[in-house]
C-alpha atoms as a PDB file:
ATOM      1  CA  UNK A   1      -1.980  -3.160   6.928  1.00  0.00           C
ATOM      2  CA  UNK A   2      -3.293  -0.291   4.767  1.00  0.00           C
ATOM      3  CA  UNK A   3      -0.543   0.118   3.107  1.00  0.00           C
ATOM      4  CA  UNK A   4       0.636  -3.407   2.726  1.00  0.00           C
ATOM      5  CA  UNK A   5      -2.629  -4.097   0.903  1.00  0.00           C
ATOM      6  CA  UNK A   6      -1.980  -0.847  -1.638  1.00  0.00           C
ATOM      7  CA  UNK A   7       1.562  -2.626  -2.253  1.00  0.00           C
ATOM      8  CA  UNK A   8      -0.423  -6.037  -3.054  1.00  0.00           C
ATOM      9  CA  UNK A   9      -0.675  -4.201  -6.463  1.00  0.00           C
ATOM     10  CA  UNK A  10       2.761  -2.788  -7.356  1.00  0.00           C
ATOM     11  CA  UNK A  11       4.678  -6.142  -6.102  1.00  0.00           C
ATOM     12  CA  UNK A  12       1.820  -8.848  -7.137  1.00  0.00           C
ATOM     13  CA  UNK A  13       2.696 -10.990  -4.489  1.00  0.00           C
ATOM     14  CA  UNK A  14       1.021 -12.424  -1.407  1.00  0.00           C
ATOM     15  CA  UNK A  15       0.425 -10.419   1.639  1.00  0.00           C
ATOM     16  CA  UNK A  16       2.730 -12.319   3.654  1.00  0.00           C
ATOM     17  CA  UNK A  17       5.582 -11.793   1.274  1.00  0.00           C
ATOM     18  CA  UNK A  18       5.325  -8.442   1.065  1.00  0.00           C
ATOM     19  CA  UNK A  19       5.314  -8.281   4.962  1.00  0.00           C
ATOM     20  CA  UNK A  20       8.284 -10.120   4.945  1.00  0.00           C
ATOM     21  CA  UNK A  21      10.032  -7.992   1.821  1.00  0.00           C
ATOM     22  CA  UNK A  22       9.668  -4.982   3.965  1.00  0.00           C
ATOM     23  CA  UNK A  23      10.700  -6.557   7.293  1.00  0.00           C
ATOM     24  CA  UNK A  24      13.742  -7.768   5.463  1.00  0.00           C
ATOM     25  CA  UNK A  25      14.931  -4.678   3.667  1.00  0.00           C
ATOM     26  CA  UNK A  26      12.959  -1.769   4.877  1.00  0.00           C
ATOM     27  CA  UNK A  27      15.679   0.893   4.324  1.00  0.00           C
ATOM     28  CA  UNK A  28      15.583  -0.077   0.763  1.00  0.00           C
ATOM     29  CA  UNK A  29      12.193  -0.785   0.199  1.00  0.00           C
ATOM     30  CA  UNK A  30      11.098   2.727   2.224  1.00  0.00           C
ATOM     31  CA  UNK A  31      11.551   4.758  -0.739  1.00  0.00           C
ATOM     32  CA  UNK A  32       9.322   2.398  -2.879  1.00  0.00           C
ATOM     33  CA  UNK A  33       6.738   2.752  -0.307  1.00  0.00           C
ATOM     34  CA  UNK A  34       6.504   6.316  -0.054  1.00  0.00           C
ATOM     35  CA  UNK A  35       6.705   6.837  -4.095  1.00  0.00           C
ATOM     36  CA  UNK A  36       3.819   4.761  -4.833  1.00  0.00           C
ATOM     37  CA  UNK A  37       2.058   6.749  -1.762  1.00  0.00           C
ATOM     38  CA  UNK A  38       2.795   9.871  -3.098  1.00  0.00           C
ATOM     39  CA  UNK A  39       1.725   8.718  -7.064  1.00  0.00           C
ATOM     40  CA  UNK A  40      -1.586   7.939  -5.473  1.00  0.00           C
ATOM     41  CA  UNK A  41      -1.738  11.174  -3.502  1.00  0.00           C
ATOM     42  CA  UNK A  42      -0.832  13.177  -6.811  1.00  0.00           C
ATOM     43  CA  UNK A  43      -3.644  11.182  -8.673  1.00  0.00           C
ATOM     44  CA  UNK A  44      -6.057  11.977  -5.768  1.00  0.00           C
ATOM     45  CA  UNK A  45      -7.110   8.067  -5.580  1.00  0.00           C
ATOM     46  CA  UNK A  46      -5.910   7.895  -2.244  1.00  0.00           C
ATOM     47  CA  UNK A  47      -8.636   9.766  -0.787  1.00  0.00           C
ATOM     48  CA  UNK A  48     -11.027   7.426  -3.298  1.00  0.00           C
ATOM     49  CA  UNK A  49      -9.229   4.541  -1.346  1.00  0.00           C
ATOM     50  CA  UNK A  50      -9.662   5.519   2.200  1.00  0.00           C
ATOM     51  CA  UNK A  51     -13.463   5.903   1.314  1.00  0.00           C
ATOM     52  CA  UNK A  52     -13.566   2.724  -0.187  1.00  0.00           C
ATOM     53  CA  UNK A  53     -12.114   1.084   2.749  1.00  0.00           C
ATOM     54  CA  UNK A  54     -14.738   2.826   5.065  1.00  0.00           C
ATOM     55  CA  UNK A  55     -17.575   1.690   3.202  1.00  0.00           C
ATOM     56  CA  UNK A  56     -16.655  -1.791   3.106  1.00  0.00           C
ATOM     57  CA  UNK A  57     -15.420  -1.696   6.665  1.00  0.00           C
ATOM     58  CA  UNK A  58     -19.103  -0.786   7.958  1.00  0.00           C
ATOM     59  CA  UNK A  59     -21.049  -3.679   5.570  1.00  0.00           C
END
């Protein structure tokens, strides 16, 4: 779910359509994935994420 919701940004599509992007073409869209992870790693805002997602998860 985690990282469905950080591809919410790069595709700008619905949740559900994104689920069903992936489940359709993973192979393909694998790659995608994993650059946009890494970008965010590299730009240390995933770490800002994760903590984001624990505060909000405990409110």
């Amino acid at each position: 779910m985690f990282i469905i919701k950080l591809m919410k940004a790069y595709y700008y599509r619905s949740m559900k359509r994104i689920r069903s992007k992936i489940g359709r073409n993973l192979e393909s869209e694998l790659p995608v994935i994993l650059f946009v992870l890494k970008v965010l790693y590299d730009n240390d805002l995933l770490n800002a994420i994760d903590e984001l997602s624990k505060i909000i998860v405990l409110k």
